[in-house]
N, C-alpha and C. Protein backbone atom coordinates (compact mmCIF):
# COMPACT_ATOMS: atom_id res chain seq x y z
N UNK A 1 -21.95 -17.48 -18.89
CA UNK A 1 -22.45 -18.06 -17.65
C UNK A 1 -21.54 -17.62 -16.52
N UNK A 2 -22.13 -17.06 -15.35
CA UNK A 2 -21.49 -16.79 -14.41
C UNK A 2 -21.63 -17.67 -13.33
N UNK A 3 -20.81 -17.68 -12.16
CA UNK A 3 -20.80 -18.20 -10.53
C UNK A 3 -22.31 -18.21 -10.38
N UNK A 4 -22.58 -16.77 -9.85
CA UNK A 4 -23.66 -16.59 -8.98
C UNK A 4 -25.30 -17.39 -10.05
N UNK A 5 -25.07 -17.35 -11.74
CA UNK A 5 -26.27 -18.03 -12.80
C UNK A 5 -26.01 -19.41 -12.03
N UNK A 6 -25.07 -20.11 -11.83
CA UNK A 6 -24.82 -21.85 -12.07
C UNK A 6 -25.17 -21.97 -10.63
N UNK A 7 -24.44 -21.15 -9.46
CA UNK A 7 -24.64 -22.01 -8.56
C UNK A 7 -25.47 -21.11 -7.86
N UNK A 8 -26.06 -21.94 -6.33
CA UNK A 8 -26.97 -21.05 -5.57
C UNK A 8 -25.38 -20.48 -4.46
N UNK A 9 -26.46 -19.51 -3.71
CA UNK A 9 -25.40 -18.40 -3.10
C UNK A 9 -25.17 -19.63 -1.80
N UNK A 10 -24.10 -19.49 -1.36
CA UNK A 10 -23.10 -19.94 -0.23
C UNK A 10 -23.39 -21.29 0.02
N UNK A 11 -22.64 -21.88 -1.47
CA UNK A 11 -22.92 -23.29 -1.68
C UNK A 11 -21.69 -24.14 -1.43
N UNK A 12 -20.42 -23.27 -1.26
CA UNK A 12 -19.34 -24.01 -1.05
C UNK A 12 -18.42 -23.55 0.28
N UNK A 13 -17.38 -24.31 0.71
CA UNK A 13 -16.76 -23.56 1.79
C UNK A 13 -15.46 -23.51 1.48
N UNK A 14 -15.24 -23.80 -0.03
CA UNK A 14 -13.75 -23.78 -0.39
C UNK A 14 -13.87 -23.72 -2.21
N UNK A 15 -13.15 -22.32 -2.64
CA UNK A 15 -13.10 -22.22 -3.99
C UNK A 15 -11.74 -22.42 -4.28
N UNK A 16 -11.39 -23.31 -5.16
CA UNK A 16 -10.08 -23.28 -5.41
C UNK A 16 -9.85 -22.80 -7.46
N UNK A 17 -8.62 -22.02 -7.70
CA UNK A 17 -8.51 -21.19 -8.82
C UNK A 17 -6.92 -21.43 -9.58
N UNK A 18 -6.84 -22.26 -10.15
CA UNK A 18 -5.31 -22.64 -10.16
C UNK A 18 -5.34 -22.49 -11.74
N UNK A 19 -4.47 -21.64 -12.46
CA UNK A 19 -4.05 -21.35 -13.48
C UNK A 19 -5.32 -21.19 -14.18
N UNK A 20 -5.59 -19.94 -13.50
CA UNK A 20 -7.35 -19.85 -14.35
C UNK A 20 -7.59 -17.97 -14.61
N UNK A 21 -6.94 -18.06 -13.18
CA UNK A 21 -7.82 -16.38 -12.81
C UNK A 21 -7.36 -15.43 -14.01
N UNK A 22 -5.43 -15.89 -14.26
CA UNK A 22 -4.95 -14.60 -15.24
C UNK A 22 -6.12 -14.56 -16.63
N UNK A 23 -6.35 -15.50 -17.15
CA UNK A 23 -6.86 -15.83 -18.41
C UNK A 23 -8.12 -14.86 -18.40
N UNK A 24 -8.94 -14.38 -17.41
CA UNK A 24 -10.26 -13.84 -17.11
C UNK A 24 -10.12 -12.42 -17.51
N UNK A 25 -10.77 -12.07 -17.94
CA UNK A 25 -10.94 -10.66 -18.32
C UNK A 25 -11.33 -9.40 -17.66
N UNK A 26 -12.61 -10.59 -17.11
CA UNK A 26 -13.35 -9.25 -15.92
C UNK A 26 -13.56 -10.10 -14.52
N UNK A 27 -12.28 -9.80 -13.66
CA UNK A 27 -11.84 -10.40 -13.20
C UNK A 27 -12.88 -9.55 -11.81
N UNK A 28 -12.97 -8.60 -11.56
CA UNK A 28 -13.93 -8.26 -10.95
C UNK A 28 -15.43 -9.32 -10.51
N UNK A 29 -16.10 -9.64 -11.53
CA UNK A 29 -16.89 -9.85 -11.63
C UNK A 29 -16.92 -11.76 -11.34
N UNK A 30 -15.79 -12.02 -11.64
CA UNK A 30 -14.75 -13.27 -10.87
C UNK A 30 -14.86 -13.55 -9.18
N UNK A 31 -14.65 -12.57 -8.88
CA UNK A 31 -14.69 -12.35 -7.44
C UNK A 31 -15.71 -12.16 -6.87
N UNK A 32 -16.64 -11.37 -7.22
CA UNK A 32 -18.23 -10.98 -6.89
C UNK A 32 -18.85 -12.47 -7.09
N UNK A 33 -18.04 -13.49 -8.20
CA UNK A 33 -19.04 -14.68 -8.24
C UNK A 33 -18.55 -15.55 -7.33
N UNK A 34 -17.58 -15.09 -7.20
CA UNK A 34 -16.70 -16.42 -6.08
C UNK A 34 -17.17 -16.07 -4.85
N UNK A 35 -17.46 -14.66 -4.35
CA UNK A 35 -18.35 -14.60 -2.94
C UNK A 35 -19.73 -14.97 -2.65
N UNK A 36 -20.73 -14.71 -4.16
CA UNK A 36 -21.67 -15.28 -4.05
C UNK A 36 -21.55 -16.68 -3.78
N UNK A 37 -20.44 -17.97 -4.23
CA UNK A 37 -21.03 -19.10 -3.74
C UNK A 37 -20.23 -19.46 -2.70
N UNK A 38 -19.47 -18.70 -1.77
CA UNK A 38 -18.78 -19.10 -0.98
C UNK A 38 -19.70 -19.06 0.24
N UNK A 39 -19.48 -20.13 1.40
CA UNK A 39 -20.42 -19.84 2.67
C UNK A 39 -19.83 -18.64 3.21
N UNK A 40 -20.41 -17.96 4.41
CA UNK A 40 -20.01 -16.95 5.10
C UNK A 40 -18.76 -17.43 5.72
N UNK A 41 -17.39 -16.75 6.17
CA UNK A 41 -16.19 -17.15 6.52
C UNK A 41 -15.49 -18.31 5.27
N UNK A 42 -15.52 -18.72 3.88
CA UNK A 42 -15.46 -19.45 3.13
C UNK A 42 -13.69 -19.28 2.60
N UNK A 43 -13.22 -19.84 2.07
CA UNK A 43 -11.54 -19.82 1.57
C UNK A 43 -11.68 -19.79 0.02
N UNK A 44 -10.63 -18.79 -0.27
CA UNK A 44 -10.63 -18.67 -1.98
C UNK A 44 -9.01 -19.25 -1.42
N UNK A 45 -8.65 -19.92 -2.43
CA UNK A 45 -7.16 -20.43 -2.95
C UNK A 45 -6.93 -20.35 -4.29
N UNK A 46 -5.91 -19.41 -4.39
CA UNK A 46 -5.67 -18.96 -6.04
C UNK A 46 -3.75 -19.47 -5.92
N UNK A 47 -3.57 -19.73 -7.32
CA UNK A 47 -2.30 -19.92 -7.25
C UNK A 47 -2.19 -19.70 -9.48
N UNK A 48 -1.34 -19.32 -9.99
CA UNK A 48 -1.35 -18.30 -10.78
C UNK A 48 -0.29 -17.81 -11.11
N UNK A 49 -0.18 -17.40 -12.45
CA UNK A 49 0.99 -16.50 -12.84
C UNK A 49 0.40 -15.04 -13.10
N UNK A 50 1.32 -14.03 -12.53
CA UNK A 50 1.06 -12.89 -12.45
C UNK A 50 2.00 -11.75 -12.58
N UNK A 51 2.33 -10.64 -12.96
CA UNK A 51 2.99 -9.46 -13.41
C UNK A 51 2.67 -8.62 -12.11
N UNK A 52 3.68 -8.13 -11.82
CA UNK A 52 3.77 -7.87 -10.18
C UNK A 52 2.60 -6.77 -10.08
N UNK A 53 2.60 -5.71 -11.55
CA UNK A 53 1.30 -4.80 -11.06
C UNK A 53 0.21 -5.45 -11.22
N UNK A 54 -0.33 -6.25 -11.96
CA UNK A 54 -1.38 -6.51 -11.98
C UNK A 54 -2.03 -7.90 -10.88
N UNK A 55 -1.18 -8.55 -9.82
CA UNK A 55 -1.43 -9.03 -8.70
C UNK A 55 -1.63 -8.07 -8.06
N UNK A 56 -0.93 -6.86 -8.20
CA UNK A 56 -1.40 -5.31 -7.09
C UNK A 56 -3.14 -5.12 -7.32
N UNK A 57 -3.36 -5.32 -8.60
CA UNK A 57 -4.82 -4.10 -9.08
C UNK A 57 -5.36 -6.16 -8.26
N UNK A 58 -5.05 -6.84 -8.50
CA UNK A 58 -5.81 -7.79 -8.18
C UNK A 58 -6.29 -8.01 -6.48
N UNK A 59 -5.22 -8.06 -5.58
CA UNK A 59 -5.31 -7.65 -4.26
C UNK A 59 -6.21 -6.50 -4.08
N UNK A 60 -6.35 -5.52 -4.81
CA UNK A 60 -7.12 -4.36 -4.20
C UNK A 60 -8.88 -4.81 -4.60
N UNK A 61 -8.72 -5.61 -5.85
CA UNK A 61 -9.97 -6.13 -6.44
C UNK A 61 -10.89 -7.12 -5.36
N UNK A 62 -9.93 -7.82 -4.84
CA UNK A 62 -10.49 -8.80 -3.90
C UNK A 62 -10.91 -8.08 -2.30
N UNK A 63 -10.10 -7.34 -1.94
CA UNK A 63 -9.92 -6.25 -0.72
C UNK A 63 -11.94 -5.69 -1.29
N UNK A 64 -11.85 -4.99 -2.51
CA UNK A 64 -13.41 -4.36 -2.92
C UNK A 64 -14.25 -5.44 -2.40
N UNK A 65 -13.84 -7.15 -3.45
CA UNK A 65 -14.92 -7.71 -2.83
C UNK A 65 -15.31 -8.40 -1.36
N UNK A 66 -14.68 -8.43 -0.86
CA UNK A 66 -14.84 -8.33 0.33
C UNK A 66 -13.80 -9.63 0.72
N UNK A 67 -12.89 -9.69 0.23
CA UNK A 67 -11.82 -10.73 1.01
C UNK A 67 -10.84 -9.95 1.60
N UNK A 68 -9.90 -10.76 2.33
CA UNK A 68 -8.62 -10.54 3.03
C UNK A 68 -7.66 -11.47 2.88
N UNK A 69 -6.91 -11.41 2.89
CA UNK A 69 -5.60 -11.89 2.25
C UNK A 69 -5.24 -12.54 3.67
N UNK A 70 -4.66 -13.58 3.47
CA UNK A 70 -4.53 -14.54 4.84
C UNK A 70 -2.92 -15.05 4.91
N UNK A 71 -2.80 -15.59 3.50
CA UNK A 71 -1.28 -15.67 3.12
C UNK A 71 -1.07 -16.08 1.52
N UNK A 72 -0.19 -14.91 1.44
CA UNK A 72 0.31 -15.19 -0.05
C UNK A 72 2.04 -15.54 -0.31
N UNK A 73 2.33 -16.65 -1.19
CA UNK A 73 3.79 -16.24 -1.52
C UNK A 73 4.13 -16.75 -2.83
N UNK A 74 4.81 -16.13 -3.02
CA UNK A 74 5.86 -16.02 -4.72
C UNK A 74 6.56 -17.57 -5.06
N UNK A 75 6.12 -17.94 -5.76
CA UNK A 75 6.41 -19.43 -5.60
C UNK A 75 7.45 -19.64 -7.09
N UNK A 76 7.63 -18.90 -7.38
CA UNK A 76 8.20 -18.84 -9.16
C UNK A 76 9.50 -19.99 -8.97
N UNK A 77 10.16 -19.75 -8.08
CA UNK A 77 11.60 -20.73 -7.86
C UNK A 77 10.96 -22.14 -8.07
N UNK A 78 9.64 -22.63 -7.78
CA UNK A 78 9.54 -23.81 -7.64
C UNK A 78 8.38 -24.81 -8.59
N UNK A 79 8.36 -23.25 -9.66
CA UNK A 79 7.61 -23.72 -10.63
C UNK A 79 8.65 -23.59 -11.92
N UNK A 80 8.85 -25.02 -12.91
CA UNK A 80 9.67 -25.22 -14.04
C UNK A 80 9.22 -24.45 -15.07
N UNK A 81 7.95 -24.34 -15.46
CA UNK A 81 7.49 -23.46 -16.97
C UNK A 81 7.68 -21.92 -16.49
N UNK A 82 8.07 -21.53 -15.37
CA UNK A 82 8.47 -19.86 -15.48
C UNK A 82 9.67 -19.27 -16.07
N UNK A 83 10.51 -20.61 -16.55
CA UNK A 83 11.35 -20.46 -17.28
C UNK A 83 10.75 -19.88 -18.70
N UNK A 84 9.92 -20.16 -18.94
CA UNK A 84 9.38 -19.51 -20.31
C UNK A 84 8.26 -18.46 -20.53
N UNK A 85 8.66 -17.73 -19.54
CA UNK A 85 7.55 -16.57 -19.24
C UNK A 85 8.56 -15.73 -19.06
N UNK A 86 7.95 -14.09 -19.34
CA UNK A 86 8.58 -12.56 -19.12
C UNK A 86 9.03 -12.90 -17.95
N UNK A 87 10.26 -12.38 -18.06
CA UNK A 87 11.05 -11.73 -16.22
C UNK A 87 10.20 -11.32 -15.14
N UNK A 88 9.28 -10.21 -15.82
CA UNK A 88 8.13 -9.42 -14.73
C UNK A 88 7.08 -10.17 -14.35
N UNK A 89 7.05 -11.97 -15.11
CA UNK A 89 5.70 -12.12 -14.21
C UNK A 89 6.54 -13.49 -13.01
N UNK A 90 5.58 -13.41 -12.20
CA UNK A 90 5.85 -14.41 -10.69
C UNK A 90 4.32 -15.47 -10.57
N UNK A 91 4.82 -16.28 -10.20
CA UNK A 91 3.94 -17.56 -9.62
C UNK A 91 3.32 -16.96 -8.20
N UNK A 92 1.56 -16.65 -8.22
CA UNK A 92 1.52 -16.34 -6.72
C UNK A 92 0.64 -17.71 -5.82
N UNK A 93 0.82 -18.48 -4.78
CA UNK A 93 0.11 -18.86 -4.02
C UNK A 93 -0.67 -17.95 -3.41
N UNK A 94 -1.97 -17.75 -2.91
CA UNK A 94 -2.63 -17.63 -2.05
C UNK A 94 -3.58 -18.11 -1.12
N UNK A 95 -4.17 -17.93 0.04
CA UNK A 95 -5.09 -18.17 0.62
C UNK A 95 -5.95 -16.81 0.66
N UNK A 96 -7.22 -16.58 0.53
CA UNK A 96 -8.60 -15.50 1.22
C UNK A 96 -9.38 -16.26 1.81
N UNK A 97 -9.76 -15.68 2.71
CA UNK A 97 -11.33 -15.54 3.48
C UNK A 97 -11.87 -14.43 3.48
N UNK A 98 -13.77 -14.96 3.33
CA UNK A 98 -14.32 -13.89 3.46
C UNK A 98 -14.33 -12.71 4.23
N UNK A 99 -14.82 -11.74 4.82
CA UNK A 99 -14.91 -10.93 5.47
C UNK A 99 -16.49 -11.27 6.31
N UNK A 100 -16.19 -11.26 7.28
CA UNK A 100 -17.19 -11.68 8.11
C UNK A 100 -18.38 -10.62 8.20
């Protein structure tokens, strides 16, 4: 079941994604569903553990689907379980909006 099967298109004005997105596989297709139900100008908020390249391939993923990056930051200092994760991955906050 995807976004765009469950819900109708630009049904929300705020998606929020908190310890979800890494787990996804086709994370592409994540994003394509998260624009389908977002209203036009709508906010994705992701916050997440991530491996510094693969927040890269992820930024460029979201950039495809048509977001922009509004503000992101590295939050790892202020999260306790990153103590038990690889060195290479980081806690990211973000904010997106659509692309108008």
């Amino acid at each position: 079941i995807t976004l765009d099967e469950t819900f109708a298109s630009a049904s929300f004005d705020l998606v929020i994604l908190v310890q979800a997105a890494h787990a996804v596989v086709e994370t592409q297709r994540l994003w394509a569903g998260v624009g389908h139900v977002l209203k036009p100008s709508g906010s994705l908020l992701v916050a997440d553990h991530w491996k510094k390249r693969r927040w890269g391939r992820t930024l460029e993923q979201l950039d495809d689907a048509g977001f922009r990056c509004v503000w992101q930051e590295d939050i790892s200092a202020g999260i306790s379980e990153m103590k038990r994760l690889p060195a290479d991955m980081h806690y990211i906050a973000a904010h997106f909006k659509q692309n108008d």
